[in-house]
Protein backbone atom coordinates (compact mmCIF):
# COMPACT_ATOMS: atom_id res chain seq x y z
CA UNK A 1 0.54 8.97 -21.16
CA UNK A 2 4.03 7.64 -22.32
CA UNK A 3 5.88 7.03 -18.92
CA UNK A 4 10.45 7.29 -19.98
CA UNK A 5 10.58 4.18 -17.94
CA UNK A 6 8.31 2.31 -19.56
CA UNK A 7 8.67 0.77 -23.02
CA UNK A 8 5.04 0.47 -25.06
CA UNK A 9 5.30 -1.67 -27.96
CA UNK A 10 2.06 -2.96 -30.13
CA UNK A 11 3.24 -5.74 -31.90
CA UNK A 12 1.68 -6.66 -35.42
CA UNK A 13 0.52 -10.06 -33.89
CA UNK A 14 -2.17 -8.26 -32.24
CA UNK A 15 -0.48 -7.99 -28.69
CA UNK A 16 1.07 -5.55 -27.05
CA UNK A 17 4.19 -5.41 -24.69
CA UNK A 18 5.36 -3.38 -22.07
CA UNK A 19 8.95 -3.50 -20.56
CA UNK A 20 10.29 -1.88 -17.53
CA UNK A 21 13.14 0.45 -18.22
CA UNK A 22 14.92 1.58 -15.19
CA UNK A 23 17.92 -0.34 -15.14
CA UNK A 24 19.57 2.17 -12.61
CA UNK A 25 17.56 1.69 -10.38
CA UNK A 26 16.55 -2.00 -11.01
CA UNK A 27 13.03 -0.95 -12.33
CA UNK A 28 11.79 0.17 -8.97
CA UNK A 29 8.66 1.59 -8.75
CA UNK A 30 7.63 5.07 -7.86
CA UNK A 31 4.54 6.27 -8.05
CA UNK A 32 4.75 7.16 -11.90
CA UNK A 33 5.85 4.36 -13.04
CA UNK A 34 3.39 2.51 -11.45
CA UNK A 35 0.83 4.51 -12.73
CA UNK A 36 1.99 3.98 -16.37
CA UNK A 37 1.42 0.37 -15.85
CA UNK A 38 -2.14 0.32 -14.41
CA UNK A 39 -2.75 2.87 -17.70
CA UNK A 40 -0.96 0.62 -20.26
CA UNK A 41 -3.12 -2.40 -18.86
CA UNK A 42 -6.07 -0.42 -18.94
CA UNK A 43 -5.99 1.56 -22.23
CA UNK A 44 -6.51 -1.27 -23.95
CA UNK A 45 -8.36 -3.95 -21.95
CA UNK A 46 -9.39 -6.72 -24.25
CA UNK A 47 -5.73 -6.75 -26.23
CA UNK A 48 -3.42 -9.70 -24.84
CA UNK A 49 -0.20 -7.97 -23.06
CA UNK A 50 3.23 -8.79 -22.36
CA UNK A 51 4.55 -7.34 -18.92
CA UNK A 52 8.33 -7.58 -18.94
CA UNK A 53 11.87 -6.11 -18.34
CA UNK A 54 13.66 -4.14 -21.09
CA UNK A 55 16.87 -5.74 -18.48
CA UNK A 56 17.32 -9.05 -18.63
CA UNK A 57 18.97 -9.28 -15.14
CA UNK A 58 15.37 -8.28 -13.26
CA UNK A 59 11.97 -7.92 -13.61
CA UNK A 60 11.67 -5.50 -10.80
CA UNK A 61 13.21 -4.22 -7.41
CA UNK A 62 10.08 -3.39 -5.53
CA UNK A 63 9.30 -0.14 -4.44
CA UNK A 64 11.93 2.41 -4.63
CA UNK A 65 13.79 3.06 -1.38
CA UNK A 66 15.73 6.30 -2.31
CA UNK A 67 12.04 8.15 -1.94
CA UNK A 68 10.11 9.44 0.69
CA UNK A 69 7.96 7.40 3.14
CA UNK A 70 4.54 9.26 1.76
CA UNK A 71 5.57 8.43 -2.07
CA UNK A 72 6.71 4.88 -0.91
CA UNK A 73 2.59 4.67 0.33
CA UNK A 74 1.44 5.47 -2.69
CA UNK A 75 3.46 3.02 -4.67
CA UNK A 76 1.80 0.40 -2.14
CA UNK A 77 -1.52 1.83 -3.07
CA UNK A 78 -1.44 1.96 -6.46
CA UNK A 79 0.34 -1.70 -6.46
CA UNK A 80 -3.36 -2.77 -5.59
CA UNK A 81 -4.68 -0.84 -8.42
CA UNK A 82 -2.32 -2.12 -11.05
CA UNK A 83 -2.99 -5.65 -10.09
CA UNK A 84 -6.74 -5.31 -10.01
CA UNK A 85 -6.85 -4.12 -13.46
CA UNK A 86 -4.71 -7.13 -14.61
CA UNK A 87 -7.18 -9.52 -12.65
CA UNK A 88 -10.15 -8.02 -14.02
CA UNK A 89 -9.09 -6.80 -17.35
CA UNK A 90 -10.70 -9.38 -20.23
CA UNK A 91 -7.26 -9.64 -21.94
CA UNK A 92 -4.83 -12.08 -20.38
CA UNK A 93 -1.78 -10.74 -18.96
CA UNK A 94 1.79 -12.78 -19.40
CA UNK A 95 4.40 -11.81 -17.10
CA UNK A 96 7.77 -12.33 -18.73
CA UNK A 97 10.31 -12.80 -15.38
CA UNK A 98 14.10 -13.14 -16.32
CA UNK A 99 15.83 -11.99 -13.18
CA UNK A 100 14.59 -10.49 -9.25
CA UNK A 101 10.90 -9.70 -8.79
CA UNK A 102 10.55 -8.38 -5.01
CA UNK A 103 8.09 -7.21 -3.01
CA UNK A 104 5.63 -5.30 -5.35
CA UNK A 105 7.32 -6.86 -7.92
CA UNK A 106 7.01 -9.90 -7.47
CA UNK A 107 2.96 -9.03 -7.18
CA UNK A 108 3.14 -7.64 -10.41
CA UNK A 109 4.53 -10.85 -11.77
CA UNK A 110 2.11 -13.43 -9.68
CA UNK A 111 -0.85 -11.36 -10.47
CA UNK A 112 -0.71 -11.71 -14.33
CA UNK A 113 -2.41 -14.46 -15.71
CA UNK A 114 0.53 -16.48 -16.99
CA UNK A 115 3.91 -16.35 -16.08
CA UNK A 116 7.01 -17.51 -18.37
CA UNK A 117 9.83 -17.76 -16.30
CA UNK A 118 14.13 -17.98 -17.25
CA UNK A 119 16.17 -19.84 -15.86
CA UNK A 120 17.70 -16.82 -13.85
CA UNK A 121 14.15 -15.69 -12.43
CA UNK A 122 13.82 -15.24 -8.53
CA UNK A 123 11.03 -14.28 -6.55
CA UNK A 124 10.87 -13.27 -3.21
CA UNK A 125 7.34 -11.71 -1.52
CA UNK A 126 8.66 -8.96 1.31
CA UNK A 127 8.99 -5.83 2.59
CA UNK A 128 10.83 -2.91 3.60
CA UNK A 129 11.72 -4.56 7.66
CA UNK A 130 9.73 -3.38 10.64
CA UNK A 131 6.64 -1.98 8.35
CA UNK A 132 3.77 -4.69 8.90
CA UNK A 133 3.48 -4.76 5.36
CA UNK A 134 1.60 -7.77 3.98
CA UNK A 135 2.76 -9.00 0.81
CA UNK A 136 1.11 -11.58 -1.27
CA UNK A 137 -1.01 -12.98 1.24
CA UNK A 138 -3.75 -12.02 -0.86
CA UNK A 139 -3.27 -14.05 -4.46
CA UNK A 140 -0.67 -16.93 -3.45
CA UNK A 141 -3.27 -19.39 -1.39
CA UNK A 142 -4.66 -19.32 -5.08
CA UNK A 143 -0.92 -20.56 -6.65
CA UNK A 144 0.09 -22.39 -4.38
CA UNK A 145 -1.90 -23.70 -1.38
CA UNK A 146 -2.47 -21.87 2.06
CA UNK A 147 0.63 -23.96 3.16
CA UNK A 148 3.40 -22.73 0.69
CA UNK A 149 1.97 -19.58 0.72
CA UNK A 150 2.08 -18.33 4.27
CA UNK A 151 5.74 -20.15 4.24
CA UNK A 152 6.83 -17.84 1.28
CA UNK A 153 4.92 -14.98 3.23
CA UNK A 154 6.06 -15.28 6.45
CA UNK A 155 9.72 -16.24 5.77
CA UNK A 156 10.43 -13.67 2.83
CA UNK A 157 12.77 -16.67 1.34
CA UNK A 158 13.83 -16.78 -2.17
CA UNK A 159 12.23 -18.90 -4.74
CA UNK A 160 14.85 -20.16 -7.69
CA UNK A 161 12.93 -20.55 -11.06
CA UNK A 162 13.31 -24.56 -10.78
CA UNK A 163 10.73 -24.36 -7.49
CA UNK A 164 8.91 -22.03 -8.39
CA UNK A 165 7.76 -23.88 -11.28
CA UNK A 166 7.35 -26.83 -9.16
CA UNK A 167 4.98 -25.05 -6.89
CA UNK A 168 3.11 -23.04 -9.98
CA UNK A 169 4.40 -20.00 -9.21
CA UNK A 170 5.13 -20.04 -13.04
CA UNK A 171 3.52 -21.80 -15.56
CA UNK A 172 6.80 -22.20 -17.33
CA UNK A 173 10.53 -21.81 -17.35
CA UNK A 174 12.80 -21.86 -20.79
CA UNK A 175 15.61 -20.80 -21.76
CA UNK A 176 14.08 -17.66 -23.68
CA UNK A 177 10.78 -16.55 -22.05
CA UNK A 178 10.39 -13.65 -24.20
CA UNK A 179 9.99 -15.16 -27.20
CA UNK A 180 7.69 -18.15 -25.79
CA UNK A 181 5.52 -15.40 -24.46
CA UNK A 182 5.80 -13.47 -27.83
CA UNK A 183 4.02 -16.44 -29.79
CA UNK A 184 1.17 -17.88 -26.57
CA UNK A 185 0.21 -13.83 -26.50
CA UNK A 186 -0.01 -13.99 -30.76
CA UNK A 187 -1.97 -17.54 -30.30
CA UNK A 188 -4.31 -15.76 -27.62
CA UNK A 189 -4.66 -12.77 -29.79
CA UNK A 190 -5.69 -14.62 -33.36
CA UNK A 191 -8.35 -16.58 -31.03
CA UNK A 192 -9.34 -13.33 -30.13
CA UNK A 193 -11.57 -12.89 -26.64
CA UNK A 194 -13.67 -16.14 -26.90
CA UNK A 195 -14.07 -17.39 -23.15
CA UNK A 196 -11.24 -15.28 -22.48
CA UNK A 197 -13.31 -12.72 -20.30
CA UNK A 198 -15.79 -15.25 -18.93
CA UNK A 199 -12.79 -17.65 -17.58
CA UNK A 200 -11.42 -14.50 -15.97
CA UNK A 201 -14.52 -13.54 -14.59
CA UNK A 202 -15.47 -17.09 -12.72
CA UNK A 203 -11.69 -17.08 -11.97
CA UNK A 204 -11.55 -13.62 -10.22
CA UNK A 205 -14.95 -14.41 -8.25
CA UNK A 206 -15.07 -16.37 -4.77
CA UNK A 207 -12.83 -14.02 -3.05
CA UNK A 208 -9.89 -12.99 -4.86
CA UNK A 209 -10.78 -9.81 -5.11
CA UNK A 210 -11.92 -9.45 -1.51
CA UNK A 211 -8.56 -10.78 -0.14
CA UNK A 212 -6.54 -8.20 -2.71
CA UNK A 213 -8.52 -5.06 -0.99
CA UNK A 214 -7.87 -6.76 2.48
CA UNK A 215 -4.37 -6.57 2.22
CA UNK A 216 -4.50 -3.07 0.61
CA UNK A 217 -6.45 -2.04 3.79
CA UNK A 218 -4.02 -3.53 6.38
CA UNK A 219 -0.85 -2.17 4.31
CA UNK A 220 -2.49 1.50 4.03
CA UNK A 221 -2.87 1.33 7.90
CA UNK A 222 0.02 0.29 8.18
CA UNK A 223 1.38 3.30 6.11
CA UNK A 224 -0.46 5.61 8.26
CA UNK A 225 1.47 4.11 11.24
CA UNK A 226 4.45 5.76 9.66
CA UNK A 227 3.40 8.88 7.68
CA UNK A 228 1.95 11.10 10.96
CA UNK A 229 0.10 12.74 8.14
CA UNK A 230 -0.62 9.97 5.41
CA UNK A 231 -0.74 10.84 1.73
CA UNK A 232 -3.89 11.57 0.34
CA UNK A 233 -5.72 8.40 -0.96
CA UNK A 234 -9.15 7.44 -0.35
CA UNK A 235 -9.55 6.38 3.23
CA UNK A 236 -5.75 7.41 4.42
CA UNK A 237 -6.76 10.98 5.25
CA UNK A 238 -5.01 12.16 8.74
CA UNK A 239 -6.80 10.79 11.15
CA UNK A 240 -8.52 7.68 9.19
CA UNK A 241 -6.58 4.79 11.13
CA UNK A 242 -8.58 5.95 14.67
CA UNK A 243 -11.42 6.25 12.81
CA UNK A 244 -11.34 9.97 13.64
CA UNK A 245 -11.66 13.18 11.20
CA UNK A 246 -9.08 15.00 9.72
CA UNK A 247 -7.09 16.73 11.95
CA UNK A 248 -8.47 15.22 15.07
CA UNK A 249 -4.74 14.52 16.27
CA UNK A 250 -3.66 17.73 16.80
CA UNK A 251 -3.47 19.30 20.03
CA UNK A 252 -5.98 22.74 20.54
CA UNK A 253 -6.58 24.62 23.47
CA UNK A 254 -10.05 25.80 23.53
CA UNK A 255 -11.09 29.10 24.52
CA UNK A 256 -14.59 29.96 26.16
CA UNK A 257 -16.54 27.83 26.91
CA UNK A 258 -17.07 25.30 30.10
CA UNK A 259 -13.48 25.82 30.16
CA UNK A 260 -13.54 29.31 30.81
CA UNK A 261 -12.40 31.45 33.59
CA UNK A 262 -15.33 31.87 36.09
CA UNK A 263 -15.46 35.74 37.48
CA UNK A 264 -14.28 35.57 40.86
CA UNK A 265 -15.95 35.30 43.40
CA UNK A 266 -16.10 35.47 48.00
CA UNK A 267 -12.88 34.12 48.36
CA UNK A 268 -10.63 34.39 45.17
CA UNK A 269 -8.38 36.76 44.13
CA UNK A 270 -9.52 39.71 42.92
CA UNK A 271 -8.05 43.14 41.47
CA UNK A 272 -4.58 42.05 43.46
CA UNK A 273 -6.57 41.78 47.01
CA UNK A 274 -8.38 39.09 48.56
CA UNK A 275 -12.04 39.28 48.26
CA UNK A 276 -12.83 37.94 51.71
CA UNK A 277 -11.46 37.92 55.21
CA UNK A 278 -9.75 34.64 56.38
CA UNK A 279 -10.33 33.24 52.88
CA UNK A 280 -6.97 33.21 51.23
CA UNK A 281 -4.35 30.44 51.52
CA UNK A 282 -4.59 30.32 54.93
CA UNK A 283 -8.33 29.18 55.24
CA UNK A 284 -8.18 26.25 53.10
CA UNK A 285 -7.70 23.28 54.16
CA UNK A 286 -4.40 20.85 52.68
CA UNK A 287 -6.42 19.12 50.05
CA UNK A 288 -8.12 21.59 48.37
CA UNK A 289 -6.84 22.27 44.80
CA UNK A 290 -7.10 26.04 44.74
CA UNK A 291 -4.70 25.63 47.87
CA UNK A 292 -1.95 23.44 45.72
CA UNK A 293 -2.05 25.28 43.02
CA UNK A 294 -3.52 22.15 40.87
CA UNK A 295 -7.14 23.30 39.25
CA UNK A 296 -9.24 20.26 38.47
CA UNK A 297 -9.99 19.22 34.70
CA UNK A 298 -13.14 18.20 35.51
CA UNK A 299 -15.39 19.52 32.37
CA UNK A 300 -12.58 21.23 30.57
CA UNK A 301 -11.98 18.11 28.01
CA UNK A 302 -9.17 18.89 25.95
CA UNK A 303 -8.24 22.12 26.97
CA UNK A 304 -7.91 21.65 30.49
CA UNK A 305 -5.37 18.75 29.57
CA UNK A 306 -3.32 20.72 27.44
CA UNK A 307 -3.35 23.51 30.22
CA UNK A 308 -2.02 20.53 32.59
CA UNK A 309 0.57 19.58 30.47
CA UNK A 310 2.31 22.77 30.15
């Protein structure tokens, strides 16, 4: 479905290209937008594609901060799912990056196959502060080394086009990365998908794939840390991060019963008199609990707690 953010093109060469279009906003990503792209990449799985910015001052912003905290976890979930696609898809992916990629982004633009870089291209693998979120940890051991990946990970530093390409972040930089893109997707097209798939395939294997559904794990717990009552994606019902049923968090008071009332009996109050001689306050001695007032929760579970707390 055509997404007004995001520009579909199928070029006569036999590739096709999409551009982010949300220069207000820096192409952030909300969760529609995000599911355009894992559609676009999908729809048409063995064609070559072009993922790029219809702004030449960014690629993309991240996730969009002017939304809510439940639509902010879905654009982290469906991150996972757009990248997936590109990583398994047959057709080879080229990331176009002319300006900022950040935070889901730049995972957007490291998890295409190749990446053509300008001269004004930054990248920088982070999150919103004080989330957990992990970002990246997942595909850039595989770019650059465990080394220069956990210090790009850990840090959240910048990386200018000029070092990127020296770590292989990018596979290129030039002064106009659209149109060296435009003519490697038209030479991968006209070869058409010989090896293409199978080099993917071998490529994708030995834990890539493993280490992308990790990371979608910890940031979706991580998610449900914030959002009391998560959104609903597979495994982020209420309740999933303790492992719990739905709904298990909120407080009940139970009625009936080991919890119930017992029907009183020699020495409890009954009908507004005492039911026994010398068995009221009086006859009990300091400790006992009917004397204090305090009842014990001794086999009334939750209910008996939430009696106490009142």
């Amino acid at each position: 479905m055509a997404h007004p953010h995001l520009l579909v093109e199928n070029h006569p060469a036999g590739y096709r290209w999409l551009r982010l279009a949300r220069p207000e906003r820096r192409n952030a990503l909300d969760p529609g937008l995000l599911a355009a792209i894992r559609d676009a990449l999908a729809a048409e799985p063995g064609t070559p594609a072009v993922l790029g910015s219809a702004d030449p001052q960014v690629f993309c912003a991240g996730a969009d901060l002017t939304i809510s905290d439940a639509e902010r976890a879905v654009v982290s979930d469906l991150v996972y799912d757009a990248c997936e696609t590109m990583v398994t898809r047959p057709g080879p992916v080229i990331a176009v990056i002319t300006g900022a990629a950040v935070g889901g982004g730049a995972q957007l633009a490291a998890a295409a196959d190749l990446r053509i870089a300008g001269p004004g291209a930054r990248l920088r693998w982070i999150g919103p502060p004080g989330l957990d979120l992990a970002v990246g940890a997942w595909l850039l051991p595989d770019l650059v080394g465990r080394g220069a990946a956990l210090d790009l990970v850990l840090t959240g530093r910048w990386v200018e086009a000029a070092e990127a390409l020296a770590l292989g972040l990018v596979n290129r930089v030039t002064e106009d990365p659209e149109r060296a893109a435009g003519q490697l997707a038209a030479d991968l097209a006209a070869r058409g998908a010989k090896g293409e798939a199978g080099a993917k395939a071998v490529m994708a294997a030995g834990g890539l794939l493993d280490r992308l559904r990790a990371e979608r794990e910890v940031n979706r717990a991580a998610w449900a840390r914030v959002n009391s009552v998560g959104p609903r994606l597979p495994g982020l019902e209420p309740g999933w991060l303790a492992g719990a049923p739905a709904g298990s968090g909120r407080r009940r008071v139970v009625r009936g019963g080991t919890g119930r009332r017992h029907h009183p009996g020699p020495g409890r109050r009954g009908g507004g008199r005492r039911a026994g001689p010398g068995r009221g306050q009086r006859g009990r001695g300091a400790d006992d609990p009917r004397r204090t007032g305090r009842r014990s929760l001794a086999g009334r579970g939750l209910a008996g707690a939430a009696g106490a707390a009142r």
